[in-house]
Protein backbone atom coordinates (compact mmCIF):
# COMPACT_ATOMS: atom_id res chain seq x y z
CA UNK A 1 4.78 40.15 12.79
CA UNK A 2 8.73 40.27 13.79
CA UNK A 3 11.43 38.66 11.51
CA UNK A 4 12.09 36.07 14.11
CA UNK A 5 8.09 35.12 14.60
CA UNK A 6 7.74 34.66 10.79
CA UNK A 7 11.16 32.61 10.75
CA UNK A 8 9.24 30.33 13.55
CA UNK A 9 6.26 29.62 12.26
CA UNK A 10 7.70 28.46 8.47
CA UNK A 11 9.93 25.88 10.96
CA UNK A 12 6.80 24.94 12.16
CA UNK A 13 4.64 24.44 8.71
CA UNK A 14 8.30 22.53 7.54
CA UNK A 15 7.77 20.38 10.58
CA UNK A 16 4.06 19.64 10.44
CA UNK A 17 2.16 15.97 9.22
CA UNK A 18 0.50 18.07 6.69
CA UNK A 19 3.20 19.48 4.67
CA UNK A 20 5.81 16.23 4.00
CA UNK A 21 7.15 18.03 1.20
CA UNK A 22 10.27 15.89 1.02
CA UNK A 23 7.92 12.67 1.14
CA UNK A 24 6.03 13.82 -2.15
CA UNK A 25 8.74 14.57 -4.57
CA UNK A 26 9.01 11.71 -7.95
CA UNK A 27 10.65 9.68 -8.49
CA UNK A 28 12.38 9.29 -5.22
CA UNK A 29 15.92 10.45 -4.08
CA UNK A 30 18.79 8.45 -5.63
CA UNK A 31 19.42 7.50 -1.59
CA UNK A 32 16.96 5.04 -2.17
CA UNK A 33 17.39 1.97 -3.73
CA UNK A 34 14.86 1.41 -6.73
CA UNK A 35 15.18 -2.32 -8.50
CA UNK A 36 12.65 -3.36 -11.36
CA UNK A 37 10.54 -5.61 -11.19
CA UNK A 38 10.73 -7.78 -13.68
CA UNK A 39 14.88 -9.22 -15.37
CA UNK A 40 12.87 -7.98 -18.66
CA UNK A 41 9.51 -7.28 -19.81
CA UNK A 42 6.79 -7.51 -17.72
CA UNK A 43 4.68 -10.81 -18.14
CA UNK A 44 2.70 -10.26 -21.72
CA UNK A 45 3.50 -6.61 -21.72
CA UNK A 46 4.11 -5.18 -25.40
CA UNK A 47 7.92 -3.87 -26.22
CA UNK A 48 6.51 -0.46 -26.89
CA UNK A 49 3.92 0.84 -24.60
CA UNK A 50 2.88 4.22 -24.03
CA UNK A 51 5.38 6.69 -21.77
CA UNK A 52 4.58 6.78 -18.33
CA UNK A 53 2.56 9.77 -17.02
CA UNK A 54 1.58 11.98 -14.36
CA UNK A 55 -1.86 13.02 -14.80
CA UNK A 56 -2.49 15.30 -12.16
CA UNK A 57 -4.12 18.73 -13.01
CA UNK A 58 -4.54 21.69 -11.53
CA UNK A 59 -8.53 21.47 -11.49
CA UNK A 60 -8.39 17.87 -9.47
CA UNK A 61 -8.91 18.47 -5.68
CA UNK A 62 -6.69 18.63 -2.82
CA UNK A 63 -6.32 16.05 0.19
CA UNK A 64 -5.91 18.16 3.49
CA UNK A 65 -5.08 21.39 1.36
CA UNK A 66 -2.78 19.30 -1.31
CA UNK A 67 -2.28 18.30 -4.78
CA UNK A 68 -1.18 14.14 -5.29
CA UNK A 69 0.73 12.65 -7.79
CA UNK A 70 -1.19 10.41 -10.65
CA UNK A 71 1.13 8.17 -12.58
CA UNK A 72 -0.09 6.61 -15.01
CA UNK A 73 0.77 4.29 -18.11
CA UNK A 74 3.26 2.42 -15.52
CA UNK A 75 4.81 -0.80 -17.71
CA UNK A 76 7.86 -0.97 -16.02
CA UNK A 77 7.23 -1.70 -12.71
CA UNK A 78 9.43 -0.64 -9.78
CA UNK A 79 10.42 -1.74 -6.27
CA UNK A 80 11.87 1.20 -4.14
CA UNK A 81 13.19 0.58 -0.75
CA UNK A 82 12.89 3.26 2.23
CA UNK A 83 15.23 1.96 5.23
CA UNK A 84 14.85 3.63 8.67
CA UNK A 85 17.21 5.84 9.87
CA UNK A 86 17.35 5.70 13.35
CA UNK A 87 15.89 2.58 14.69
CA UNK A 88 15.50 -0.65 12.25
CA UNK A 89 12.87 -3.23 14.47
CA UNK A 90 13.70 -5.49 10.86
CA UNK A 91 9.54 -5.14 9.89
CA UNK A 92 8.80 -4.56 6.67
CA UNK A 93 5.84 -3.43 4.56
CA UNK A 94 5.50 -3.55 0.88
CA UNK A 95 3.24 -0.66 0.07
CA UNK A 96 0.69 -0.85 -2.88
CA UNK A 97 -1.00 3.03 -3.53
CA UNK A 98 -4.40 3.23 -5.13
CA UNK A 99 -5.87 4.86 -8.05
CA UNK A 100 -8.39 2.32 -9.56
CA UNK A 101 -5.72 -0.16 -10.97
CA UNK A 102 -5.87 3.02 -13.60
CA UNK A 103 -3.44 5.56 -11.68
CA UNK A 104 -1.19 5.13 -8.61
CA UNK A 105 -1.94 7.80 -6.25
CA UNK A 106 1.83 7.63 -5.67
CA UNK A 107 3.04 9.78 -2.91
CA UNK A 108 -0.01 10.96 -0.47
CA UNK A 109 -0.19 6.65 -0.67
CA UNK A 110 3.10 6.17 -1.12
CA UNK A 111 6.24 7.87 -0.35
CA UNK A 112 4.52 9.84 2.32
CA UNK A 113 3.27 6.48 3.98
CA UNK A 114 6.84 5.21 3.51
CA UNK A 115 8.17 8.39 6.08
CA UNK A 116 5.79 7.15 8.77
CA UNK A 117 6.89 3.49 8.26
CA UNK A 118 10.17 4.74 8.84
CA UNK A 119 9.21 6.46 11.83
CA UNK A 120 7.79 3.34 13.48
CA UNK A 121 11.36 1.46 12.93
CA UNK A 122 9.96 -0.52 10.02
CA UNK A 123 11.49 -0.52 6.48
CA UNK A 124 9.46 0.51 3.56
CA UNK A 125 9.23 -1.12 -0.11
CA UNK A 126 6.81 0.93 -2.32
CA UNK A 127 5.92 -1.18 -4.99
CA UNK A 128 5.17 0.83 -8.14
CA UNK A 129 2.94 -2.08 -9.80
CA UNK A 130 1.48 -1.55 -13.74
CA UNK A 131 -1.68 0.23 -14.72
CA UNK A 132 -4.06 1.07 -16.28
CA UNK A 133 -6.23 -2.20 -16.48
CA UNK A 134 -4.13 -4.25 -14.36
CA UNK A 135 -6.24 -5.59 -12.28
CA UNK A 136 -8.75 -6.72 -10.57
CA UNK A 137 -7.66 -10.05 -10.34
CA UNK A 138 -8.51 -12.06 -11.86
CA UNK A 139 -9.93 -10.07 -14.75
CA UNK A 140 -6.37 -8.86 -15.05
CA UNK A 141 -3.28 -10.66 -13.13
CA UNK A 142 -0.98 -8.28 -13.96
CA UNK A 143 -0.80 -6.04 -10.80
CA UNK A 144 -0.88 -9.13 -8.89
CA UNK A 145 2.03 -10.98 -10.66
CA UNK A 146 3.90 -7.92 -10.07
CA UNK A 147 3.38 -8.01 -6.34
CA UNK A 148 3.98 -11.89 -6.07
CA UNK A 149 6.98 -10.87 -7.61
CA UNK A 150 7.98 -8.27 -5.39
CA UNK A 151 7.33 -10.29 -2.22
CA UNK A 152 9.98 -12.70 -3.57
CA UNK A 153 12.04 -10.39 -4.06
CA UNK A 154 12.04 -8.36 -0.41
CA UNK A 155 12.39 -11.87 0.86
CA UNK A 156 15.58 -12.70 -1.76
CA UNK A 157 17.39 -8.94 -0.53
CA UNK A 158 16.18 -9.47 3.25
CA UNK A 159 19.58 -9.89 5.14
CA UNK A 160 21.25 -7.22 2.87
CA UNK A 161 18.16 -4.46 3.40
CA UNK A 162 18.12 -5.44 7.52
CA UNK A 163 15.00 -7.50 7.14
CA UNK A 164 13.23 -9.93 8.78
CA UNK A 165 11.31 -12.16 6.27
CA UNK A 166 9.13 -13.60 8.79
CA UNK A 167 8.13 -10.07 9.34
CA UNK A 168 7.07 -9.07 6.30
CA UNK A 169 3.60 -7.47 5.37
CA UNK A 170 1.92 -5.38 2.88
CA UNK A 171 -0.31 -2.04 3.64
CA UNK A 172 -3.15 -1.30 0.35
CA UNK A 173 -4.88 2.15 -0.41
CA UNK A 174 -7.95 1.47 -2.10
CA UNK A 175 -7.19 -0.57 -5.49
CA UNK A 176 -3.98 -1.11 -3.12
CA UNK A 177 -6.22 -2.13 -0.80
CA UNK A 178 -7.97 -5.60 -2.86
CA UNK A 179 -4.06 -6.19 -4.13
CA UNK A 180 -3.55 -6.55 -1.08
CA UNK A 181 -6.65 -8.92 -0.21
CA UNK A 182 -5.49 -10.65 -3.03
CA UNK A 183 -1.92 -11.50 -2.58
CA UNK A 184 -2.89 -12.39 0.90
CA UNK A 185 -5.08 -15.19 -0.62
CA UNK A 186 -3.19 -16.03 -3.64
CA UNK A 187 0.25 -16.58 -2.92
CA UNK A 188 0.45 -20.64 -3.08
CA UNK A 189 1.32 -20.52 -7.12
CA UNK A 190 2.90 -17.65 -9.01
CA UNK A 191 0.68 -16.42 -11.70
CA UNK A 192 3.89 -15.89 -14.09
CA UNK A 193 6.63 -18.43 -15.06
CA UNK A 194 9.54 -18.53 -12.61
CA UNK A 195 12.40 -15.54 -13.55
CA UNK A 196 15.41 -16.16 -10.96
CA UNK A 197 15.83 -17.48 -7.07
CA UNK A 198 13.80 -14.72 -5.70
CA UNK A 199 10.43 -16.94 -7.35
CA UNK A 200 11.45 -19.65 -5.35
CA UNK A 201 10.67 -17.63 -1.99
CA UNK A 202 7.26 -17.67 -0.75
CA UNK A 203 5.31 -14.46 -1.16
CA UNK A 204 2.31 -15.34 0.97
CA UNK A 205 2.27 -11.52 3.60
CA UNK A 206 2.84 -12.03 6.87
CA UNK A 207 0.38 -9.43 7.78
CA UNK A 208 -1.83 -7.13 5.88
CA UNK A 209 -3.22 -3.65 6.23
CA UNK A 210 -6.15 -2.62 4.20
CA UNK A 211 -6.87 0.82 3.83
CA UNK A 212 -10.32 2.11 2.31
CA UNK A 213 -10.53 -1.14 0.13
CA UNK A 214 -12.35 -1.40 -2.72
CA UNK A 215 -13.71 -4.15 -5.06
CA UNK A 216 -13.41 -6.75 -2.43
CA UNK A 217 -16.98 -7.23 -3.40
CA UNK A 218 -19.69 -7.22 -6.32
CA UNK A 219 -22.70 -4.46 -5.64
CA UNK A 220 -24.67 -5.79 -7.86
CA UNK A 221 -24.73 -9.43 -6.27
CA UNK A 222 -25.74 -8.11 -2.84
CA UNK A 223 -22.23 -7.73 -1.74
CA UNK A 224 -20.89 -11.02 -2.31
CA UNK A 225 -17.09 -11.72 -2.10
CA UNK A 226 -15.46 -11.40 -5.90
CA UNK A 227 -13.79 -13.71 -6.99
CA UNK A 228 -10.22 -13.96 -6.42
CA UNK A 229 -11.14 -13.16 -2.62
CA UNK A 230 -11.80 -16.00 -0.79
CA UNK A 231 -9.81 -16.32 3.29
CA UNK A 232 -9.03 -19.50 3.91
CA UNK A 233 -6.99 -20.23 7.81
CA UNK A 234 -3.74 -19.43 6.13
CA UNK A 235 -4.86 -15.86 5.27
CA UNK A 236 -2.34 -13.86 6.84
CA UNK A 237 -3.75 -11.65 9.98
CA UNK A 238 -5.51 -8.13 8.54
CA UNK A 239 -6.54 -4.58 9.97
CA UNK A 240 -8.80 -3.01 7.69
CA UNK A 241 -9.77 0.77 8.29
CA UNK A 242 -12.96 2.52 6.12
CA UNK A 243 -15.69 5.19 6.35
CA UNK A 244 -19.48 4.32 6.83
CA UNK A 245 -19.96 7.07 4.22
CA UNK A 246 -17.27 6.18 1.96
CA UNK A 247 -18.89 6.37 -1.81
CA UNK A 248 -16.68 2.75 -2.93
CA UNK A 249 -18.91 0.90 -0.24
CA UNK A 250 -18.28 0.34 3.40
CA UNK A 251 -19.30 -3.26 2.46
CA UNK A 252 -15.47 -3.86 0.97
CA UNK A 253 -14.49 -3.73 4.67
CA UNK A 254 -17.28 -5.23 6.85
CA UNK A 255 -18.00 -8.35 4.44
CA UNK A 256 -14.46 -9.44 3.68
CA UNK A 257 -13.99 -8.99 7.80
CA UNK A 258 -16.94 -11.48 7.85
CA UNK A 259 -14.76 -13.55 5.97
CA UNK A 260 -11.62 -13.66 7.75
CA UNK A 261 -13.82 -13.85 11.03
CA UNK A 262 -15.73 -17.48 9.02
CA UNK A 263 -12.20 -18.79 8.46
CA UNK A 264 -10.74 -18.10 12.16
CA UNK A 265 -8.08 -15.42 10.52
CA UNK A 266 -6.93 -12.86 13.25
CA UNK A 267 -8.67 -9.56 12.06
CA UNK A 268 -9.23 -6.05 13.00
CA UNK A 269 -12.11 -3.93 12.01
CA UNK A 270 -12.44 -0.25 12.32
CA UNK A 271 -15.37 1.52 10.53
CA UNK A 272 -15.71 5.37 11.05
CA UNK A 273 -19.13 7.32 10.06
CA UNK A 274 -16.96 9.80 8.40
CA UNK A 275 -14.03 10.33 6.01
CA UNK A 276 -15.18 9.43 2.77
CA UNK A 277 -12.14 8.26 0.26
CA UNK A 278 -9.06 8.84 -1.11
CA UNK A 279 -7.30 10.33 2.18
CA UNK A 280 -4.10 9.07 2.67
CA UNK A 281 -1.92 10.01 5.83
CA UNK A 282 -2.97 13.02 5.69
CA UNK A 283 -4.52 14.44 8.37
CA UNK A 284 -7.94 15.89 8.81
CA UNK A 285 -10.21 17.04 11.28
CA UNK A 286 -12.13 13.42 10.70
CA UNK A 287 -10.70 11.02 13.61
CA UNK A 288 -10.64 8.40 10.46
CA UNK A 289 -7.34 10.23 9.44
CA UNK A 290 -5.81 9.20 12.97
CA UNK A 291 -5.78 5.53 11.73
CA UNK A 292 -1.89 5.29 11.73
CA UNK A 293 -1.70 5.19 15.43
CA UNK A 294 -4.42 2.53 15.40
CA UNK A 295 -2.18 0.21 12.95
CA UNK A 296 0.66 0.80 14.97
CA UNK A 297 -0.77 -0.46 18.18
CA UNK A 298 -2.15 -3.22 16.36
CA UNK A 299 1.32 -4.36 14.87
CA UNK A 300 2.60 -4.63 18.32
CA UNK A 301 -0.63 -6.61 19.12
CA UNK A 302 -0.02 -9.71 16.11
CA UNK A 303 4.48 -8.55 17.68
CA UNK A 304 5.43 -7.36 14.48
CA UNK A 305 6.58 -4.61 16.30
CA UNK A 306 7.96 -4.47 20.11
CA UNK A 307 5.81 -2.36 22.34
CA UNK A 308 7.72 -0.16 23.53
């Protein structure tokens, strides 16, 4: 192969979906703004917990050919903001990666889903929320006070970040995926005492995205909604997106759709008979992985986005 053939096709594995190198990196570039959390201490959190940790080893598999990032021991937890660069539509989406509530898988669903948000015009806020065993709500609240918290806060910094407030939605992976469910139906009363201004915002979503959810219900009761979960006609309009064969239960997405469908919430259900778990962005040969392009279309649907 020439010198100028092998020059072209390393443009084009730069270029591709797949490789997103400069999405992956931790922590993120100083160009983008990261605030914490919390003024102090996270709610009940001891003054000397363990360092915070990647996990990831060089045994665990790869997603579409590629390692992932597994923090771990997070007690300081983060908001980072990703602004567009071209075109700012003022949508926003407060990202929450999986990993169990024990790791945050936190660039294949995080920084890399922050570069297509980008793309689409819409800002990006990847919340870096506390684990391990900080959550499910409400066996734990602690994930979810942090992303109460962090909705107040997007809404506090929304003129000065180009935001909308009204516009304002968050997009789940997994564990990600129920913290989302269960913001979007416990919003009305902050789970923490009030720190500044930004708790007097509201920090019910606007719109949610769950991806591959999990412990939106209990297995061993037949599948029944857990508690914590429970749509009411002010749940905020969802898309939910999960595999018939995924091994944390396809029932997570069909039975909370039930739900939403019971209390006359605006939802969207799409249920693929492949792709397992744990995929990201990252595309596959599975057409699950081309679920993106379905949320996109979708957000112009509920005008979040223009359609153009």
């Amino acid at each position: 192969m020439s010198r100028t053939a092998l020059l072209f096709l390393a443009a084009v594995v730069a270029l591709s979906p797949n490789s997103m190198s400069h999405a992956s990196r931790w922590p993120p570039e100083p160009e983008h703004l990261t605030l914490p959390v919390w003024p102090g201490l996270a709610p009940g959190d001891p003054a000397n917990p363990p360092a915070e940790s990647n996990l990831t080893m060089a045994k665990d598999r790869l997603v579409a050919g590629r390692p992932l990032i597994r923090l771990t021991n997070v007690s300081m937890p983060t908001i980072t903001v990703f602004s567009p660069k071209i075109r700012n539509t003022g949508a926003a989406v407060v990202v929450f990666p999986g990993g169990g509530y024990r790791i945050l898988a936190i660039d294949m669903e995080g920084t890399e889903v922050c570069s297509w948000l980008n793309s689409i015009g819409t800002t990006c806020i990847l919340l870096k929320y506390r684990v391990p065993n900080s959550g499910p709500y409400p066996k734990s609240a602690a994930a979810l006070q942090d992303a109460q918290r962090a909705m107040g806060l997007v809404r506090f910094h929304a003129a000065d970040w180009g935001i909308d407030p009204n516009r304002l939605g968050v997009l789940g992976f997994s564990a990600g995926g129920h913290l989302s469910a269960a913001l979007s139906n416990n919003y009305e009363k902050r789970l923490y005492p009030p720190q500044d201004a930004a708790d007097k915002l509201s920090c019910r979503p606007d719109f949610a995205v769950l991806v591959y959810p999990g412990r939106l219900t209990l297995p061993d009761q037949n599948f029944a909604l857990s508690p914590g979960i429970q749509p009411t006609a002010n749940t905020p309009p969802t898309f939910i997106v999960q595999a018939e064969d995924d091994p944390v239960h396809v029932e997570n997405a069909i039975v909370y759709f039930m739900a939403l469908k019971n209390a006359e919430v605006s939802a969207e259900l799409h249920v693929y008979a492949q792709g397992g778990h744990g995929f990201g962005l990252r595309r596959t040969a599975l057409p699950i992985t081309t679920w993106p392009q379905a949320v996109e279309i979708w957000l112009s649907t509920i005008k979040v986005l223009s359609a153009e």
